[in-house]
C-alpha atoms as a PDB file:
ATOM      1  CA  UNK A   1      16.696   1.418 -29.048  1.00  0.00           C
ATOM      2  CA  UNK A   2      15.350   0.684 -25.794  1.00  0.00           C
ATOM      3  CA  UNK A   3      15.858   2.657 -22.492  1.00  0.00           C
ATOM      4  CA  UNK A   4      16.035   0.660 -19.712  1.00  0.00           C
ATOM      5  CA  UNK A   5      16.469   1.691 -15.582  1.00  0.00           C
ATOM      6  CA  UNK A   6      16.558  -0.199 -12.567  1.00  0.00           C
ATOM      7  CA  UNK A   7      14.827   1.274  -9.317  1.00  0.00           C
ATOM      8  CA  UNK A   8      15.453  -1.378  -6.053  1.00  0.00           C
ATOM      9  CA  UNK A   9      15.345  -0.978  -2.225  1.00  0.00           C
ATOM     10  CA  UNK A  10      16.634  -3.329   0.436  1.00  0.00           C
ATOM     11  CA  UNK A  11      16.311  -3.819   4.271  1.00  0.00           C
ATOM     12  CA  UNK A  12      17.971  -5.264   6.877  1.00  0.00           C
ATOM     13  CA  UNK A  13      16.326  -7.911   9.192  1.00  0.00           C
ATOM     14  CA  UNK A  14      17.882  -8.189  12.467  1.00  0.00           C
ATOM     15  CA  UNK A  15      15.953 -11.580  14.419  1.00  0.00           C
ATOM     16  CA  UNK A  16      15.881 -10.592  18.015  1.00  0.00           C
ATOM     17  CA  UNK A  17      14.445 -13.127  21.097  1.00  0.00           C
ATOM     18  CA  UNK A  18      11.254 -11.516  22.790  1.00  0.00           C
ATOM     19  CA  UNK A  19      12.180  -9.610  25.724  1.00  0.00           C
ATOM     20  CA  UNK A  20       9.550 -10.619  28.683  1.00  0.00           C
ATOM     21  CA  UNK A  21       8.922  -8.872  31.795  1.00  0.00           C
ATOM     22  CA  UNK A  22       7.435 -10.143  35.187  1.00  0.00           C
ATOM     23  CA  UNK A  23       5.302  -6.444  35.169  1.00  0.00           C
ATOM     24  CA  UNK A  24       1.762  -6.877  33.632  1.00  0.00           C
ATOM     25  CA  UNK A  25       1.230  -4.099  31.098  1.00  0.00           C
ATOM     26  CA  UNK A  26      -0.876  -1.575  32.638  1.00  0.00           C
ATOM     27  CA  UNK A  27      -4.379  -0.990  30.831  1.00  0.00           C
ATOM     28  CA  UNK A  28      -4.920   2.374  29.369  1.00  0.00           C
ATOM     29  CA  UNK A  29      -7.464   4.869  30.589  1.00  0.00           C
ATOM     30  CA  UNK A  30      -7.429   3.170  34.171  1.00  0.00           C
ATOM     31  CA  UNK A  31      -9.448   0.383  33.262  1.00  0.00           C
ATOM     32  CA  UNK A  32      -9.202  -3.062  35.003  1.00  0.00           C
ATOM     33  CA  UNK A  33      -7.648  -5.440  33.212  1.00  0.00           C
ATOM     34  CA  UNK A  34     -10.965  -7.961  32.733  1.00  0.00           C
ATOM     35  CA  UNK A  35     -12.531  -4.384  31.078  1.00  0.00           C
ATOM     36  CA  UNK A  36      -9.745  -3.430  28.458  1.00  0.00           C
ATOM     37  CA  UNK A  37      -9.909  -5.098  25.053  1.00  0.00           C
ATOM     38  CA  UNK A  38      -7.664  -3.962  21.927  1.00  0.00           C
ATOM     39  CA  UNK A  39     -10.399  -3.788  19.835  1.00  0.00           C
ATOM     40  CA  UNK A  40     -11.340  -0.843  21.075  1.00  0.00           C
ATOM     41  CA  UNK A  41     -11.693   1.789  18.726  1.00  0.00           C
ATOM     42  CA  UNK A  42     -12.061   5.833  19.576  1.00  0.00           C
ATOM     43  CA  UNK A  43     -14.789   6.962  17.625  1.00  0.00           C
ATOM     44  CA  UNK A  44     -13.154   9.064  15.059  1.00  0.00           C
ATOM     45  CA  UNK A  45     -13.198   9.245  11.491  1.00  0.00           C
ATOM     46  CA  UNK A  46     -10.490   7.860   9.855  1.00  0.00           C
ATOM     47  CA  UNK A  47      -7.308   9.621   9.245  1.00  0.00           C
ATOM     48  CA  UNK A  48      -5.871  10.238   5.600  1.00  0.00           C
ATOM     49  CA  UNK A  49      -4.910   7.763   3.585  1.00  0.00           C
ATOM     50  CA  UNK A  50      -0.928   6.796   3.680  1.00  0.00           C
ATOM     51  CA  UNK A  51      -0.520   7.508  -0.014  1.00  0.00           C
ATOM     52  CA  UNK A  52      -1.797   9.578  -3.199  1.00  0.00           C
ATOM     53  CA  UNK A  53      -3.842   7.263  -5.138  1.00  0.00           C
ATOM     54  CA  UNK A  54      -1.061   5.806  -7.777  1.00  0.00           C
ATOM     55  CA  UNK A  55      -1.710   4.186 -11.165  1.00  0.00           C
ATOM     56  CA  UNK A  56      -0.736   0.160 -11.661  1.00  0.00           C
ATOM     57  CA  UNK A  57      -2.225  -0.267 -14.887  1.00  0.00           C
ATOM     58  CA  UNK A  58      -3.959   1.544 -17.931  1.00  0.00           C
ATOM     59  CA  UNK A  59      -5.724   1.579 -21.290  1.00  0.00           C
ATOM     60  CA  UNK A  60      -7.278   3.430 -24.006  1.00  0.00           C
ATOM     61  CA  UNK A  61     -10.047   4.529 -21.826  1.00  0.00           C
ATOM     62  CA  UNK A  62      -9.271   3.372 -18.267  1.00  0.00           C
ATOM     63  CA  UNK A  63      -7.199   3.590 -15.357  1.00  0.00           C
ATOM     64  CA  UNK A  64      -6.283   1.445 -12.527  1.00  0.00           C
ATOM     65  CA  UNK A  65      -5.667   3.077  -8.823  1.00  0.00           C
ATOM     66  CA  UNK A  66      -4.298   2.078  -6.046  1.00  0.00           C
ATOM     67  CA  UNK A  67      -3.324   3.559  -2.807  1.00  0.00           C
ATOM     68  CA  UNK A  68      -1.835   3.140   0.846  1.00  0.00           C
ATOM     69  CA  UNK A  69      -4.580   2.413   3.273  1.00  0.00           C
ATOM     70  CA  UNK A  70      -4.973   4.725   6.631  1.00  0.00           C
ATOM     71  CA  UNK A  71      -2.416   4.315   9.493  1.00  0.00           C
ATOM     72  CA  UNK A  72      -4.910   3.049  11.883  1.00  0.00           C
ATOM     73  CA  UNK A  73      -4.329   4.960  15.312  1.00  0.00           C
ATOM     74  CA  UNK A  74      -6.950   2.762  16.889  1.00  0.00           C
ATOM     75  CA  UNK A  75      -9.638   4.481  14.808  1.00  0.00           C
ATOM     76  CA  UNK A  76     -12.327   1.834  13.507  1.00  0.00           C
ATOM     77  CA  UNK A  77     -11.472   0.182  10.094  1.00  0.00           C
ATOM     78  CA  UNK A  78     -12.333   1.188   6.893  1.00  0.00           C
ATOM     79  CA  UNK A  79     -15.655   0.371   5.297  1.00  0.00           C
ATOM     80  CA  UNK A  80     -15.300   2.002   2.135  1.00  0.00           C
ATOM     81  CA  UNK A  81     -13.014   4.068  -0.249  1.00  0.00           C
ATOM     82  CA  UNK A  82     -15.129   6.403  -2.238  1.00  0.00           C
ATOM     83  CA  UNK A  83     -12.892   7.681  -5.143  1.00  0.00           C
ATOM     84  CA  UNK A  84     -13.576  10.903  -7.741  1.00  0.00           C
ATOM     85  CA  UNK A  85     -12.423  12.055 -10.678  1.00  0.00           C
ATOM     86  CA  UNK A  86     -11.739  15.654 -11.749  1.00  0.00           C
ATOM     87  CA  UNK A  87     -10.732  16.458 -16.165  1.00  0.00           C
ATOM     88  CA  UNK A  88      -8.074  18.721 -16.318  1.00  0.00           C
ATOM     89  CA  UNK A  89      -9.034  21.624 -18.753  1.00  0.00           C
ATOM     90  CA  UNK A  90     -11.728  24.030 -19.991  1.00  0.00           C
ATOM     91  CA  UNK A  91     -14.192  20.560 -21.458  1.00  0.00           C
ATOM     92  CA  UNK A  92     -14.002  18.702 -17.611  1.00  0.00           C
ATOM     93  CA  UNK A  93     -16.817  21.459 -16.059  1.00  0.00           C
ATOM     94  CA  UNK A  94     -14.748  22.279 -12.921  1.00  0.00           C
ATOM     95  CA  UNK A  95     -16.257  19.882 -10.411  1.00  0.00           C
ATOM     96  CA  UNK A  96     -15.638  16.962  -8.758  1.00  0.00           C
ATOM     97  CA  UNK A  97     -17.313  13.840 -10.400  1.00  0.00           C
ATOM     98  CA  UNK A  98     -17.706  10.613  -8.087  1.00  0.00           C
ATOM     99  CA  UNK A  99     -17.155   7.524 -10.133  1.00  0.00           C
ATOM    100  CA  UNK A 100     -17.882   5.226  -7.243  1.00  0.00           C
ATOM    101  CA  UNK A 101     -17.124   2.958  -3.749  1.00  0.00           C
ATOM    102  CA  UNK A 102     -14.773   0.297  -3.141  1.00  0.00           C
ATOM    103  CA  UNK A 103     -14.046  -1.882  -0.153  1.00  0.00           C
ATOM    104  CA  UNK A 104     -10.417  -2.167  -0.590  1.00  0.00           C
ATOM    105  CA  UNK A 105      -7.910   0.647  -1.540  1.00  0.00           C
ATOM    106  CA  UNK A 106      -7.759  -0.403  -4.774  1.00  0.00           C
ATOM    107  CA  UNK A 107     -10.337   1.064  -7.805  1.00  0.00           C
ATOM    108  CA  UNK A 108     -10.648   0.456 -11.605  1.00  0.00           C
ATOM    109  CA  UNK A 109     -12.216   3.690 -13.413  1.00  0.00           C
ATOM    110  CA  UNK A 110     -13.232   2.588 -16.938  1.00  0.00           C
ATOM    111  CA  UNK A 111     -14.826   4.505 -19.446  1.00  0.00           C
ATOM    112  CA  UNK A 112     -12.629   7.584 -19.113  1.00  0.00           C
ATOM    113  CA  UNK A 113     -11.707   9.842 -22.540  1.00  0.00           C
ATOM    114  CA  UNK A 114      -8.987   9.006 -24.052  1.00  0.00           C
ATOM    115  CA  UNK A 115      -5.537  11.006 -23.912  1.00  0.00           C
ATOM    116  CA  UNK A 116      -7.350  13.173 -21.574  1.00  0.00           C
ATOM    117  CA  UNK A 117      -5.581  14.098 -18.057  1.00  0.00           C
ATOM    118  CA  UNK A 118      -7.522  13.721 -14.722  1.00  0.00           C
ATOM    119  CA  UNK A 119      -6.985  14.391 -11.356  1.00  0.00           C
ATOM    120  CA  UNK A 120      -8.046  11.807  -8.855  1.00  0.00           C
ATOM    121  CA  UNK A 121      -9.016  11.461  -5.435  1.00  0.00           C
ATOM    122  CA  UNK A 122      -9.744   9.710  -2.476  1.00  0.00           C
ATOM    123  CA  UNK A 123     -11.714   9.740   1.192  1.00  0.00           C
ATOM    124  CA  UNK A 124     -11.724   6.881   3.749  1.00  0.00           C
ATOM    125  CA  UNK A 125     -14.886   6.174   5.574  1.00  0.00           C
ATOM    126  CA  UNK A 126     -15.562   4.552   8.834  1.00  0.00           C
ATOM    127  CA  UNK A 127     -18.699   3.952  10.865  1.00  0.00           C
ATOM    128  CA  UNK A 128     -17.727   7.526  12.398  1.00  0.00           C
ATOM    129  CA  UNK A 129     -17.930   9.078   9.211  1.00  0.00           C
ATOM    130  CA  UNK A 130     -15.387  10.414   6.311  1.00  0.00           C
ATOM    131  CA  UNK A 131     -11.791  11.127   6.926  1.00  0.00           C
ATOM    132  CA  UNK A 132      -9.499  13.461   4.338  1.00  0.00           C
ATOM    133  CA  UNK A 133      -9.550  13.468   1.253  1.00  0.00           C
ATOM    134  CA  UNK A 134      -6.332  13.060  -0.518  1.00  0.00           C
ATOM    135  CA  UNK A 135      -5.551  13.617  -4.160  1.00  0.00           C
ATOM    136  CA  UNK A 136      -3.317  13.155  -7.029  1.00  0.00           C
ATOM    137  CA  UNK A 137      -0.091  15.486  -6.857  1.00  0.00           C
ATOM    138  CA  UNK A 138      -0.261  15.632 -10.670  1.00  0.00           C
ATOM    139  CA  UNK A 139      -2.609  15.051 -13.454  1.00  0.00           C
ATOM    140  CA  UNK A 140      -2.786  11.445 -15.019  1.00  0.00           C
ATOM    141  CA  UNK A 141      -3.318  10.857 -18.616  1.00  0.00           C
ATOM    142  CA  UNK A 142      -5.553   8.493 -20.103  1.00  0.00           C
ATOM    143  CA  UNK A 143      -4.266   6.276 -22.827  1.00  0.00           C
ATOM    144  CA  UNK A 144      -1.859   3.386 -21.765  1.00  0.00           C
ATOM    145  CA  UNK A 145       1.222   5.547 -21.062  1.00  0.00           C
ATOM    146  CA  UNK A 146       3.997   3.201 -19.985  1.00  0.00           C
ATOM    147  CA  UNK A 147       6.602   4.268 -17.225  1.00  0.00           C
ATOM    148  CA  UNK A 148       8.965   2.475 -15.556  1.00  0.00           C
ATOM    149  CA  UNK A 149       8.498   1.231 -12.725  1.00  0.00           C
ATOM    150  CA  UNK A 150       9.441   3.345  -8.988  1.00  0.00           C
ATOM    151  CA  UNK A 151       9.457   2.460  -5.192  1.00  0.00           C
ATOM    152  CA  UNK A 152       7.360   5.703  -3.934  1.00  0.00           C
ATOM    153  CA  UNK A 153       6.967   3.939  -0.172  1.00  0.00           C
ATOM    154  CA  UNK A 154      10.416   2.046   0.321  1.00  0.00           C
ATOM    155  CA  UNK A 155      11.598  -0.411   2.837  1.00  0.00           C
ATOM    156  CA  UNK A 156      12.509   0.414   6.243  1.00  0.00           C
ATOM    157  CA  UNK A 157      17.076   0.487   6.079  1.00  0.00           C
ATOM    158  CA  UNK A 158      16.957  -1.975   9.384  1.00  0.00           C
ATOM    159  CA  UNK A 159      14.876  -3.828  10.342  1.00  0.00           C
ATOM    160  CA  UNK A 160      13.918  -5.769  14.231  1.00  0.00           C
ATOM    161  CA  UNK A 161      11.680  -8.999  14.255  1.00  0.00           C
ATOM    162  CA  UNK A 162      10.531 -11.389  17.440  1.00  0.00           C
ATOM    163  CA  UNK A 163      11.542 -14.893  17.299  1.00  0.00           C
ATOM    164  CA  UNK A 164       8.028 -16.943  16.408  1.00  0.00           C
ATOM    165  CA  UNK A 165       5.967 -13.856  15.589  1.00  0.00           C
ATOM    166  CA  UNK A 166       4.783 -12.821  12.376  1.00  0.00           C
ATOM    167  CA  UNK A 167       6.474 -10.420  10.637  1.00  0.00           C
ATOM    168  CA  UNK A 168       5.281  -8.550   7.722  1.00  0.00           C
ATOM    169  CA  UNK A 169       7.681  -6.152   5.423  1.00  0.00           C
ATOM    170  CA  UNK A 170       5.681  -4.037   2.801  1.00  0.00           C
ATOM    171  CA  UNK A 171       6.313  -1.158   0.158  1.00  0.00           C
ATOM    172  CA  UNK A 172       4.378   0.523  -2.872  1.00  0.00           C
ATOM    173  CA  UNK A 173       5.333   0.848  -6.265  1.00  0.00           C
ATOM    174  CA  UNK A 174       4.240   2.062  -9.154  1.00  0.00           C
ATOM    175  CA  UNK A 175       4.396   1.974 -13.136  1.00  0.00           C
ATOM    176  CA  UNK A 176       2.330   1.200 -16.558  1.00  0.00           C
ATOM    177  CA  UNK A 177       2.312  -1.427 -17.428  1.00  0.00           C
ATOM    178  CA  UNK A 178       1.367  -3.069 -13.802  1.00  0.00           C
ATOM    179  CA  UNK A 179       4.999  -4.392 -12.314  1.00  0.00           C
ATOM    180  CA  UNK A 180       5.395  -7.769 -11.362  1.00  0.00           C
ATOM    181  CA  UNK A 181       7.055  -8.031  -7.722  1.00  0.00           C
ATOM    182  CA  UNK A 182       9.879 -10.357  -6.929  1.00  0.00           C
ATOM    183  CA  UNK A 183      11.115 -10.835  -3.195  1.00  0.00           C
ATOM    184  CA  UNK A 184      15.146 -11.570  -2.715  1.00  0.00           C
ATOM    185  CA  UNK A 185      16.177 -12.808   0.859  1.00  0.00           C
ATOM    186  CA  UNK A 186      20.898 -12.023   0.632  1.00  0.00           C
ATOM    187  CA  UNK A 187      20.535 -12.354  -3.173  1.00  0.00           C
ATOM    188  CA  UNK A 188      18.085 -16.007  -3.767  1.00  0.00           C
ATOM    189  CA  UNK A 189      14.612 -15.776  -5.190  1.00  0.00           C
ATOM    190  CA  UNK A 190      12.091 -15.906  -2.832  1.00  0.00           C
ATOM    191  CA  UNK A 191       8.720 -17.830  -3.274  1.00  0.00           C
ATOM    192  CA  UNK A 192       5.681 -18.453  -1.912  1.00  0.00           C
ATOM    193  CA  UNK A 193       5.220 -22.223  -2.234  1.00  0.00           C
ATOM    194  CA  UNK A 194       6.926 -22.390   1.201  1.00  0.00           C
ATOM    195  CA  UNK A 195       4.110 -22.550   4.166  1.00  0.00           C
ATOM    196  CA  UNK A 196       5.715 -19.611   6.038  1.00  0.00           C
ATOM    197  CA  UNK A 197       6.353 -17.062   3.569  1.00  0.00           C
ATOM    198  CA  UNK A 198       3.415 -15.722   1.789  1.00  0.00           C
ATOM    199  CA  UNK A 199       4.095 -12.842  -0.893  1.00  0.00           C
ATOM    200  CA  UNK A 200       1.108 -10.527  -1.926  1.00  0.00           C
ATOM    201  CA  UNK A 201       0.786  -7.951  -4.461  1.00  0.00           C
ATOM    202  CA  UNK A 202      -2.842  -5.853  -4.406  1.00  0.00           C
ATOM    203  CA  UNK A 203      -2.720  -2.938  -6.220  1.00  0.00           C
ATOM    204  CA  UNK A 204       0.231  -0.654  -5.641  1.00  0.00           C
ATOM    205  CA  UNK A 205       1.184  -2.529  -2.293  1.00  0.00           C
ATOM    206  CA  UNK A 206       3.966  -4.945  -2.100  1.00  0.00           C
ATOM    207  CA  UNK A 207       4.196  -7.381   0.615  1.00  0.00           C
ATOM    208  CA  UNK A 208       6.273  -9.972   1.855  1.00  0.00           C
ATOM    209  CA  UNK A 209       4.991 -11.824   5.374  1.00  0.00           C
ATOM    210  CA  UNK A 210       7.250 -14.733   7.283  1.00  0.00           C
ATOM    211  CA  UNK A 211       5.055 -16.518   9.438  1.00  0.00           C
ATOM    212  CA  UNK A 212       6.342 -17.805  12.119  1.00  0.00           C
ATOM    213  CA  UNK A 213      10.213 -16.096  12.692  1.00  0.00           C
ATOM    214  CA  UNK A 214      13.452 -17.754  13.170  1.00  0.00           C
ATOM    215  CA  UNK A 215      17.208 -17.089  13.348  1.00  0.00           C
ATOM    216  CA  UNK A 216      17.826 -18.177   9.905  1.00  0.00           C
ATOM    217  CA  UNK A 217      15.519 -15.351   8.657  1.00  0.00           C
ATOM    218  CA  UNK A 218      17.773 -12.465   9.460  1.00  0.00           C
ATOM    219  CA  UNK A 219      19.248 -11.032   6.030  1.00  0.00           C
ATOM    220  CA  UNK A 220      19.018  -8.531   3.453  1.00  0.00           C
ATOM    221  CA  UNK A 221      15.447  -8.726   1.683  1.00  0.00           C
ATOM    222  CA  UNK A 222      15.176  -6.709  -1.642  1.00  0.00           C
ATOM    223  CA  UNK A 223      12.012  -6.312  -3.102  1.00  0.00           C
ATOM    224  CA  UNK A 224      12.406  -5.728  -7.242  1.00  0.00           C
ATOM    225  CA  UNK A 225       9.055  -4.558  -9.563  1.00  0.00           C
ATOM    226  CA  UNK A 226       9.918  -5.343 -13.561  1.00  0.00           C
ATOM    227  CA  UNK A 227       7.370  -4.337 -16.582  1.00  0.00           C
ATOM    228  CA  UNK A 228       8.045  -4.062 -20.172  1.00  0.00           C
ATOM    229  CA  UNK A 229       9.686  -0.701 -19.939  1.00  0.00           C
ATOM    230  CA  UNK A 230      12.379  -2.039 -17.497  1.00  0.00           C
ATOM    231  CA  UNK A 231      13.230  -3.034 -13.332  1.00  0.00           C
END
């Protein structure tokens, strides 16, 4: 017999007109207007990233990773990921062992031993310099272990968008073998052959972007991840 489970989250879009104001927004620091640009960045590292690394997919002797990327807090963006590996047990030689550097928060570790547990972990750099590192909670075996899949950053219950913006609702997931994602707007299949919604799935990250906003969006989105060991 089979064991099956279901795991889904939902939000609430509520489409709202913009709200203007005959104030101009005062620049920050005290700089004149013509000076301040948002792309200004405080020169800081960056900060941790948003969540442990997670595992999306697996095999005899590899492991796929993925993780949330840093909450920016006008810090500069991310130029690499650099992501290590630790073997849990007397044979892994107690240290840290970097297995390499990725651009995106997203890393495949191959030639790992097989039904062998590791910890992993990961540090965000910037042109500042490293942020803080942030590791797995538990060990991960090696080995293509299947698990259902699980929501571990979840929709927002309510949601408020601006009529004609771009609005963006995302979550992570994860589960072996690596889910597939399907978007639900009040109960109907979503897709993206439509020019205004575009639906992305890198890594453990979930995404579901509308591009331009209108009243007819408002609803209850569900996001639903399905492998071969259930929904």
């Amino acid at each position: 017999p089979h064991n099956f489970g279901t795991d889904r989250i939902f939000v609430t879009v509520t489409v709202n007109p913009r709200a203007r104001s005959a104030t101009p927004t005062q620049p920050r620091w005290g700089l004149p207007l013509d000076s301040y640009s948002d792309t200004s960045y405080f020169r800081d590292p960056p900060g941790c990233i948003s969540t442990e690394p997670l595992v999306v997919d697996s095999g005899p002797t590899h492991i796929s990773l993925s993780w949330g990327k840093p909450v920016s807090a006008n810090s500069a963006p991310v130029m690499a990921y650099k992501v290590e590996a630790w073997v849990v047990g007397h044979e892994g030689g107690a240290y840290w062992r970097e297995l390499g550097l990725t651009p995106i928060n997203s890393f495949d570790a191959f030639n790992l031993k097989p039904n062998v547990e590791y910890h992993f972990r990961v540090t965000p750099k910037n042109r500042y310099g490293w942020g803080p590192t942030v590791q797995t909670s538990s060990p991960l075996q090696v080995g293509g272990v299947e698990c259902l899949p699980e929501f571990v950053k979840i929709l927002p219950g309510q949601a408020k968008a601006l009529l004609g913006s771009s609005f963006t609702l995302q979550c992570n997931m994860r589960g072996a073998p690596r889910p597939q994602v399907t978007w639900f707007k009040d109960g109907i299949q979503l897709s993206s052959s439509s020019e205004r919604v575009k639906i992305r799935q890198i890594g453990s990250t979930c995404a579901l972007t509308i591009a331009t906003v209108s009243e007819l969006d408002s609803g209850r989105y569900t996001c639903e991840a399905t492998n071969s060991k259930g929904r």
